[in-house]
N, C-alpha and C. Protein backbone atom coordinates (compact mmCIF):
# COMPACT_ATOMS: atom_id res chain seq x y z
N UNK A 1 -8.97 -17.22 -6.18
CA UNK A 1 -8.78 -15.79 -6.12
C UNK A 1 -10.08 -15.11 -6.55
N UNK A 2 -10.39 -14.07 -5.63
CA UNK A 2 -11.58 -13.44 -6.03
C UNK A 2 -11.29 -12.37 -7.03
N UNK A 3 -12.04 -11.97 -7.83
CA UNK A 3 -11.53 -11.00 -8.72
C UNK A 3 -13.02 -10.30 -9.20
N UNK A 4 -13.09 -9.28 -9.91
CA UNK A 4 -14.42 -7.97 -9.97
C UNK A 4 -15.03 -7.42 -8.89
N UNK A 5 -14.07 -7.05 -7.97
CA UNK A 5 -15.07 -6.69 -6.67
C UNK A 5 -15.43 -7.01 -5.42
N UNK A 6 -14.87 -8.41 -5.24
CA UNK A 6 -15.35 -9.52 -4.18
C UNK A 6 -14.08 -8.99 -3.21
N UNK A 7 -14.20 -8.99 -2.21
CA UNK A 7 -13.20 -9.05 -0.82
C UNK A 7 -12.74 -7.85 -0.88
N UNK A 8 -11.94 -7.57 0.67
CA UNK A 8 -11.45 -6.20 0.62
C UNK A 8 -10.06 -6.15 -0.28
N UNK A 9 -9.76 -4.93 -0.34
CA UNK A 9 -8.22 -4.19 -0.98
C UNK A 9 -7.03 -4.15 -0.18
N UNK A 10 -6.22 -4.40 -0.10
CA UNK A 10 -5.00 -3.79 0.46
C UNK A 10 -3.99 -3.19 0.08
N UNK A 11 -4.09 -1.83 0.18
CA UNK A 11 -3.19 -1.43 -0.18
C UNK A 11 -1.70 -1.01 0.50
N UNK A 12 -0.57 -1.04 -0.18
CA UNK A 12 0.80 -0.08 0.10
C UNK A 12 1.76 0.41 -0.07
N UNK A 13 2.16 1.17 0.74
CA UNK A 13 3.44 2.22 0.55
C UNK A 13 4.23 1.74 0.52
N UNK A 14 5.47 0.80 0.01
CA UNK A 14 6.87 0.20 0.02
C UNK A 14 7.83 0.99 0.27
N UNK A 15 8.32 0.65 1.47
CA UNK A 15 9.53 1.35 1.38
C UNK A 15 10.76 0.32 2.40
N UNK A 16 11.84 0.26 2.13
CA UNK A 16 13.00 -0.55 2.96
C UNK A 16 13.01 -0.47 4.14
N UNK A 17 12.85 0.76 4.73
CA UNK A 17 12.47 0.40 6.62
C UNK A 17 11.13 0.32 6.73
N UNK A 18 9.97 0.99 6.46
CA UNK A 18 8.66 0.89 6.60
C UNK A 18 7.87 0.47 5.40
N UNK A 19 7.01 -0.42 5.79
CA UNK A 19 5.52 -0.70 4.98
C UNK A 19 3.89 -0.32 5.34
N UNK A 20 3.69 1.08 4.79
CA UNK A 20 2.29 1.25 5.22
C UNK A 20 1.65 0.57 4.54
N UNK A 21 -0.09 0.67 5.23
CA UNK A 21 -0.76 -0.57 5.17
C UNK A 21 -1.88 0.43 4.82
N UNK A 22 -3.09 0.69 4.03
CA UNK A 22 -4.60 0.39 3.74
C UNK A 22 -5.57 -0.60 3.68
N UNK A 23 -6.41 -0.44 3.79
CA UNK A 23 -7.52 -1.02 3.79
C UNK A 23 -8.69 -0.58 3.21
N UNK A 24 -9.18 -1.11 2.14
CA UNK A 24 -10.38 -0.50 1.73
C UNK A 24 -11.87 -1.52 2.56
N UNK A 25 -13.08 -0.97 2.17
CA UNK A 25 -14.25 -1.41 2.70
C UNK A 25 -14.33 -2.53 2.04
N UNK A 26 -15.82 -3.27 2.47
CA UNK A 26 -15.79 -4.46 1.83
C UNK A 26 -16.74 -4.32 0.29
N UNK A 27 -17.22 -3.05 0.51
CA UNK A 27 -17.55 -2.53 -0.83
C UNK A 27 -16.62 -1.96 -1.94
N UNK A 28 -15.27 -2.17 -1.35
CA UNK A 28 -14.42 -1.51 -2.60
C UNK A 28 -14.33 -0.21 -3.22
N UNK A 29 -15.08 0.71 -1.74
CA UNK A 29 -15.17 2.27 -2.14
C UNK A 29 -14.77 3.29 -2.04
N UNK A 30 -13.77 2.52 -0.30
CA UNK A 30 -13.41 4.13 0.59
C UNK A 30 -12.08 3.45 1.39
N UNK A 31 -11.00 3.60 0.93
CA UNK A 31 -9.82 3.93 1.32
C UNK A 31 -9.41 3.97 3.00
N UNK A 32 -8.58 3.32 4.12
CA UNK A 32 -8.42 3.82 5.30
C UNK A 32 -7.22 3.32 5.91
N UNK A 33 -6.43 4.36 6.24
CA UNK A 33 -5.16 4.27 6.60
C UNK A 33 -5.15 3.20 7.44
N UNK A 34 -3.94 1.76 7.73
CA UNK A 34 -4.36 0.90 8.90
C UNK A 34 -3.30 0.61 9.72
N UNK A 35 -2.50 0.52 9.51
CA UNK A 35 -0.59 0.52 10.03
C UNK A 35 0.31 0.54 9.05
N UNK A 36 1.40 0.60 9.79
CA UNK A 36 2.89 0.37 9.41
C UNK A 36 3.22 -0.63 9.76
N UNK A 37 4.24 -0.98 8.95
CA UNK A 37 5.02 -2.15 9.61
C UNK A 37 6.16 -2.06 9.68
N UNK A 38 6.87 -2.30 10.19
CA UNK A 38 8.78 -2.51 9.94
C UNK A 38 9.26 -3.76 8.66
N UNK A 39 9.96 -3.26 8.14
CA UNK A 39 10.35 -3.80 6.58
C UNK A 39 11.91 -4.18 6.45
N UNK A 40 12.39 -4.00 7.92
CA UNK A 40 13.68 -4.87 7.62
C UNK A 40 13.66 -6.13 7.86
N UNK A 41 13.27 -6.39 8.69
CA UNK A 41 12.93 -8.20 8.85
C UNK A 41 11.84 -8.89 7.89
N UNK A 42 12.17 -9.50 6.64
CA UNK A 42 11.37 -9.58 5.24
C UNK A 42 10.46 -10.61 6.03
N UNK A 43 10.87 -11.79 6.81
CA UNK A 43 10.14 -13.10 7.56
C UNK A 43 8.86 -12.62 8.12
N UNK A 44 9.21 -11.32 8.72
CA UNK A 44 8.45 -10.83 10.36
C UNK A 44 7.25 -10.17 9.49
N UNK A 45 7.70 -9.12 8.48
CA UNK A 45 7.01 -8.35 7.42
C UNK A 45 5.74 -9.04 6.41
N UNK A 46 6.33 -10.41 6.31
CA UNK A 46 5.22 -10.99 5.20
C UNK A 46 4.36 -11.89 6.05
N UNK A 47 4.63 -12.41 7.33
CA UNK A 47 3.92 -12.97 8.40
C UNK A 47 2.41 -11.56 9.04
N UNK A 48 3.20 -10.76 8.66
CA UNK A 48 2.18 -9.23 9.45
C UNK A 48 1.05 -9.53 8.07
N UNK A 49 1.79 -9.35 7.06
CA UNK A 49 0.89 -9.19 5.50
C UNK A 49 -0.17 -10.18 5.36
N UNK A 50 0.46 -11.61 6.02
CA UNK A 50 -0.90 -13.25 5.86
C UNK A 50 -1.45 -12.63 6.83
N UNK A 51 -1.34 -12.32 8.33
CA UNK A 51 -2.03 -11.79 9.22
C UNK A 51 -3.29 -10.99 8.71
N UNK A 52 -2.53 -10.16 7.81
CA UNK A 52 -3.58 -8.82 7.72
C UNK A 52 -4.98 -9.62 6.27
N UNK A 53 -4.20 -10.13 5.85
CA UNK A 53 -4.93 -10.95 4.49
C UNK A 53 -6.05 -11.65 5.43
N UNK A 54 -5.68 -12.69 5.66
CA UNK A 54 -6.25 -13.48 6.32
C UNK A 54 -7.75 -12.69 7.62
N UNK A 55 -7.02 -11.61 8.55
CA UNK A 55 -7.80 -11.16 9.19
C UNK A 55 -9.16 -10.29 8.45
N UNK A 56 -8.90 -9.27 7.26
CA UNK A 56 -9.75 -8.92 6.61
C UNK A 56 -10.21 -9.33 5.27
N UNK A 57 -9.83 -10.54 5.39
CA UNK A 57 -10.59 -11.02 4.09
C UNK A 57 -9.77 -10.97 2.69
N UNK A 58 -8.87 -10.21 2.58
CA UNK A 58 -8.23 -9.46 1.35
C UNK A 58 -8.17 -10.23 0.30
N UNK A 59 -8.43 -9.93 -0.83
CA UNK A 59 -8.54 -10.15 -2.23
C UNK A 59 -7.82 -9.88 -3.38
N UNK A 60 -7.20 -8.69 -2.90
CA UNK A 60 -6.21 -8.14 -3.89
C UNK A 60 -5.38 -7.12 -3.07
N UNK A 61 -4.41 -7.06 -3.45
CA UNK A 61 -3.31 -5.80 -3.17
C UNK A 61 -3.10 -4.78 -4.16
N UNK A 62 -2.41 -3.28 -3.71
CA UNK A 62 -2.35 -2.79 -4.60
C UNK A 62 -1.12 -1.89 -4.03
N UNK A 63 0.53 -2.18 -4.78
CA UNK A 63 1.16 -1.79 -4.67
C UNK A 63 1.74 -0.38 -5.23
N UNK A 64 1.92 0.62 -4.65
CA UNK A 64 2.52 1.74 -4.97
C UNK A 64 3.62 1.40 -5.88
N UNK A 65 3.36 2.18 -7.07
CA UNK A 65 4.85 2.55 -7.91
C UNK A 65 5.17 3.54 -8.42
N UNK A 66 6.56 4.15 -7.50
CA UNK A 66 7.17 5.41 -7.57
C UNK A 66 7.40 6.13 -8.69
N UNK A 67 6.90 6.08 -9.73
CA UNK A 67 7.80 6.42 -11.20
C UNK A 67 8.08 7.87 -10.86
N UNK A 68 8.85 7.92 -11.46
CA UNK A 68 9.35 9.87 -11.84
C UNK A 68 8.77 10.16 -12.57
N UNK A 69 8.63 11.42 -12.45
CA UNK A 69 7.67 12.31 -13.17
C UNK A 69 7.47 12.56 -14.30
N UNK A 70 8.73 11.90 -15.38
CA UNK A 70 8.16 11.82 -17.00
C UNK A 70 7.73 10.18 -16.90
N UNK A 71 7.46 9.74 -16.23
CA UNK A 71 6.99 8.21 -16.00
C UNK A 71 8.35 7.43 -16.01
N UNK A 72 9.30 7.36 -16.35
CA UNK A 72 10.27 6.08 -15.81
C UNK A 72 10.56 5.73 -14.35
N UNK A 73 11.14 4.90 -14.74
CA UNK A 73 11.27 3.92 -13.56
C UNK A 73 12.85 4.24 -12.81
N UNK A 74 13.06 4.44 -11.32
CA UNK A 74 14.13 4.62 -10.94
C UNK A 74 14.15 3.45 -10.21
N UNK A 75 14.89 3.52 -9.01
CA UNK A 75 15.42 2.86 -8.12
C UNK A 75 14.16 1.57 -7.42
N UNK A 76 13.78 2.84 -6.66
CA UNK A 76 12.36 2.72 -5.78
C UNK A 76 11.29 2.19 -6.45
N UNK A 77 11.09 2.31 -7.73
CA UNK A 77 10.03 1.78 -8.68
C UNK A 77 10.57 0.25 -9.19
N UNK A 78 11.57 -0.15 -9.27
CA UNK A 78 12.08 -1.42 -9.15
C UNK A 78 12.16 -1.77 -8.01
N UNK A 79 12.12 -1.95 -7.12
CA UNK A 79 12.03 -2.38 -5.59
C UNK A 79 10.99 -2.26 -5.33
N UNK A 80 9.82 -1.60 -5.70
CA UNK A 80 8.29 -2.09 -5.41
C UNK A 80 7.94 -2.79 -6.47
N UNK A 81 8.27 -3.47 -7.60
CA UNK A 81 7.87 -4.54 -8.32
C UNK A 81 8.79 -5.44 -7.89
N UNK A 82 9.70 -5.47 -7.42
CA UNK A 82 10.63 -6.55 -6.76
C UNK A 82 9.26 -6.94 -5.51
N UNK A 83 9.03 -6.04 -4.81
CA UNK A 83 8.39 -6.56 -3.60
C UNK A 83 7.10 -6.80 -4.12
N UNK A 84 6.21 -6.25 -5.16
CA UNK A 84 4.73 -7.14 -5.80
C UNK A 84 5.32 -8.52 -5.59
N UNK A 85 6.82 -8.47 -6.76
CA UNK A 85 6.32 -10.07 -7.14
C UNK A 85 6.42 -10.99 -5.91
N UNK A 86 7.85 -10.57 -4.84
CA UNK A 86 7.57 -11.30 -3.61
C UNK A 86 6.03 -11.41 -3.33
N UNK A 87 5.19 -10.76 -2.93
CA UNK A 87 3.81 -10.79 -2.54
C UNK A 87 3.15 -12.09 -3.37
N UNK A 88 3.36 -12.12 -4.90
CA UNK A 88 2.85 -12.98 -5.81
C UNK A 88 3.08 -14.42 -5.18
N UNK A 89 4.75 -14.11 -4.44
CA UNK A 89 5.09 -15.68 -4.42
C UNK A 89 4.85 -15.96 -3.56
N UNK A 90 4.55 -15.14 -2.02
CA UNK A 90 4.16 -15.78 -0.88
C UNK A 90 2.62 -15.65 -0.61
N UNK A 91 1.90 -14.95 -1.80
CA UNK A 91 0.96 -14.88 -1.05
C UNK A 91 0.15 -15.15 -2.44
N UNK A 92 0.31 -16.01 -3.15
CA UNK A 92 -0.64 -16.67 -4.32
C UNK A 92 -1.45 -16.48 -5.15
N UNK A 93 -2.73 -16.58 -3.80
CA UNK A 93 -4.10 -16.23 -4.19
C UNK A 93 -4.92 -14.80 -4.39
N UNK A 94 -3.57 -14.29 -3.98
CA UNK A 94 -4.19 -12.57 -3.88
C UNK A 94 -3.94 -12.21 -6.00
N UNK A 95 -5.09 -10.55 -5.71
CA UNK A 95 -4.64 -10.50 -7.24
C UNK A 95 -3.63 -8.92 -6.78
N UNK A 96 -2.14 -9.14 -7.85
CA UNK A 96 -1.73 -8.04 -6.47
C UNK A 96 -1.56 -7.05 -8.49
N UNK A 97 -1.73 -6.15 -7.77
CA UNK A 97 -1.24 -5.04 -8.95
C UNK A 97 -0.56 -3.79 -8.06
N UNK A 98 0.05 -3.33 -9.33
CA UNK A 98 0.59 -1.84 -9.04
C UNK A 98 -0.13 -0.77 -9.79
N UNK A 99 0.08 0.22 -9.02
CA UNK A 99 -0.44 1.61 -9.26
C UNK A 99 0.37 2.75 -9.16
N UNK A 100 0.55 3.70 -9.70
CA UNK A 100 1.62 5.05 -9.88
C UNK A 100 1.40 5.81 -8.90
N UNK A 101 1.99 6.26 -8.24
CA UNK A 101 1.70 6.54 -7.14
C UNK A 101 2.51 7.96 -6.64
N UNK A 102 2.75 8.69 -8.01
CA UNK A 102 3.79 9.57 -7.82
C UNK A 102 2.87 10.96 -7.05
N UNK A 103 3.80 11.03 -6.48
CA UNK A 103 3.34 12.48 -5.26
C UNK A 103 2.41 11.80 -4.22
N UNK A 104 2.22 10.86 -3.76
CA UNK A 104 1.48 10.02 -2.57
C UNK A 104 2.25 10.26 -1.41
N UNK A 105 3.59 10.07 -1.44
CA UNK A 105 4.13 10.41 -0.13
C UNK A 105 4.15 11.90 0.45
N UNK A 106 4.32 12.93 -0.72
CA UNK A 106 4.78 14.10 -0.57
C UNK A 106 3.15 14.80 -0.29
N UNK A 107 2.18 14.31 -0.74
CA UNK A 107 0.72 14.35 -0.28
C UNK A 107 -0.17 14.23 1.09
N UNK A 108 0.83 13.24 1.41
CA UNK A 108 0.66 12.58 2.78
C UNK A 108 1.75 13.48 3.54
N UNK A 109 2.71 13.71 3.64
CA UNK A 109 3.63 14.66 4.75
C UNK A 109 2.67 15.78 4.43
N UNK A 110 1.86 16.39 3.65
CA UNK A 110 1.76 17.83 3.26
C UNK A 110 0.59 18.02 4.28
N UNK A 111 -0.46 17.07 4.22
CA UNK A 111 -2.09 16.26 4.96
C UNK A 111 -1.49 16.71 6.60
N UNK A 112 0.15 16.01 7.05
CA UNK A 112 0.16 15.58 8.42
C UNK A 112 1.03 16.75 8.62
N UNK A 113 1.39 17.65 8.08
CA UNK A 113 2.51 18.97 8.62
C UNK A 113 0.59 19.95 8.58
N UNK A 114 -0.54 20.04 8.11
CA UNK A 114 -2.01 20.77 8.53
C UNK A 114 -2.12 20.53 9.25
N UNK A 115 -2.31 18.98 10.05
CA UNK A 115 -2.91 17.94 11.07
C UNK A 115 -1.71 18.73 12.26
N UNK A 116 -2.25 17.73 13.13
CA UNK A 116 -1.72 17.53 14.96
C UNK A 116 -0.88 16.64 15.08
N UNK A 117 -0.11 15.66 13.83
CA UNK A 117 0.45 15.02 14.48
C UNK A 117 2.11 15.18 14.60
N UNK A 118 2.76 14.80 15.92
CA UNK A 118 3.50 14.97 16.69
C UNK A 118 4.74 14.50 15.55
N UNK A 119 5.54 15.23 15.26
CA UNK A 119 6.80 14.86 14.13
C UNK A 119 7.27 13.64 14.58
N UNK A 120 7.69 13.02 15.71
CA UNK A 120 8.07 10.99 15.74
C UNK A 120 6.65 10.16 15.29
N UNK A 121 5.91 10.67 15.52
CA UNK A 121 4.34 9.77 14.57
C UNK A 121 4.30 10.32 13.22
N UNK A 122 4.67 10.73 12.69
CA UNK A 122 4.67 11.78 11.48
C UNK A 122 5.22 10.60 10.23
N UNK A 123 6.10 10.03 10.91
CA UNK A 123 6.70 9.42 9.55
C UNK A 123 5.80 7.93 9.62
N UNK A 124 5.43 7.28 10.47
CA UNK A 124 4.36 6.48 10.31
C UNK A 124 2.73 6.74 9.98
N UNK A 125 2.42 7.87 10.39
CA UNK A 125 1.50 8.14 9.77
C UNK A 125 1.61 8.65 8.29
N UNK A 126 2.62 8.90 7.78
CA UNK A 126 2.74 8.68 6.35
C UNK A 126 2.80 7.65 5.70
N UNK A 127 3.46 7.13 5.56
CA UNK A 127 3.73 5.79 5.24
C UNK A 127 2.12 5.29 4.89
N UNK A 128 1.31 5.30 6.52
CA UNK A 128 -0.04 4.84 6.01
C UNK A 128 -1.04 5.81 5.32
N UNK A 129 -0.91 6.91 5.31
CA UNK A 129 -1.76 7.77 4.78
C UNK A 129 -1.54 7.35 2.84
N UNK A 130 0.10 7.71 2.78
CA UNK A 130 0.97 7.01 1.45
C UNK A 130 -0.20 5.52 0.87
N UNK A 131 -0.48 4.78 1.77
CA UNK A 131 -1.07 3.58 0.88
C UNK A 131 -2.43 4.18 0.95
N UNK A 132 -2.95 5.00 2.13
CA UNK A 132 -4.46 5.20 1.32
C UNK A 132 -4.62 5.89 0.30
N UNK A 133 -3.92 7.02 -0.08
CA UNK A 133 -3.84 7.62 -1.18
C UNK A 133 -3.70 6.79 -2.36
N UNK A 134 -3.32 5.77 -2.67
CA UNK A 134 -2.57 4.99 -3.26
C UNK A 134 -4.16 4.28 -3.53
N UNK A 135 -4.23 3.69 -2.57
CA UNK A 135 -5.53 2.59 -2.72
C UNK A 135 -6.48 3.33 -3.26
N UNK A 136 -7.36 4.62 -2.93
CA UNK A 136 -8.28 5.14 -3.14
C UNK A 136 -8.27 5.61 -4.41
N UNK A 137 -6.61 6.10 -4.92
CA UNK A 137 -6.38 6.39 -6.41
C UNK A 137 -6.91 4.97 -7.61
N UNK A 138 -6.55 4.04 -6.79
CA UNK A 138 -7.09 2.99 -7.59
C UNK A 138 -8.67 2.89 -7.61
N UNK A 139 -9.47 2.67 -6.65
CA UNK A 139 -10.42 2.51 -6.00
C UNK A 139 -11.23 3.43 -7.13
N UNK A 140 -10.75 4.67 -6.72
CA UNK A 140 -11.61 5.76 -8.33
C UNK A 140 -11.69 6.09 -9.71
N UNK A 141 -10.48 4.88 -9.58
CA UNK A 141 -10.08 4.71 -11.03
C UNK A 141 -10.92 3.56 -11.72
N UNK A 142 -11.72 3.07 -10.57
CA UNK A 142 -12.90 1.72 -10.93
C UNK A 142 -11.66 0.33 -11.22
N UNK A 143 -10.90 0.57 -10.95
CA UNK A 143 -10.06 -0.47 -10.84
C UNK A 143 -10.26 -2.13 -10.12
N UNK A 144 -10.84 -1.45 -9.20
CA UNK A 144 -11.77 -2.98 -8.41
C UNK A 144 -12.70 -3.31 -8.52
């Protein structure tokens, strides 16, 4: 496992029907929205994730966690550490962490209701906008 810097980031948005996807550079500097995935088929979902590992190099993950706004943990914030640790177990060598990620989604609809895009692309382009926000929050936090 590479760790201080080495390989790209991946970051994402967890959610039960969709998984957006980021990508940071190979410098670890700049954040970029990359897909969605569909998240009901867990098999089909973590096969897309080695895909994406494997194709860019990835080094670490960095999972969104929903907390509420005095910081605890609800629902959704246990179900994205449910799904880190899956990541841990299928995917080893990565270093995967979480990050708080509160107001990322509602950031991302706010970005794509300014923008052009068409309300049926709307909710996938959140999702991925959701992990760049996410990633880049880490990213400036010198986290990588």
């Amino acid at each position: 496992m590479a760790l201080g810097g080495a390989g790209r980031v991946m970051g994402i948005d967890y959610g039960s029907r969709r998984v957006g996807v980021a990508m940071s550079d190979s410098l670890r500097m700049v954040a970029t929205p990359l897909e969605t995935v569909e998240a009901e088929n867990v098999k089909l979902l973590f096969r897309r994730l080695r895909e994406l590992v494997e194709d860019h190099q990835v080094t670490a993950v960095v999972v969104g966690l929903p907390l509420h706004m005095d910081g605890g943990k609800g629902e959704l914030a246990l179900a994205a550490e449910a799904f880190a640790e899956k990541i841990r177990r299928q995917l080893p060598k990565l270093g995967v962490h979480l990050w708080d990620e509160r107001l990322s989604s509602a950031e991302a609809e706010r970005m794509l209701r300014h923008g052009e895009a068409k309300a049926g692309r709307r909710k996938a382009m959140r999702d991925q906008l959701a992990a760049q926000l996410i990633l880049q929050s880490w990213l400036d936090a010198g986290m990588g």
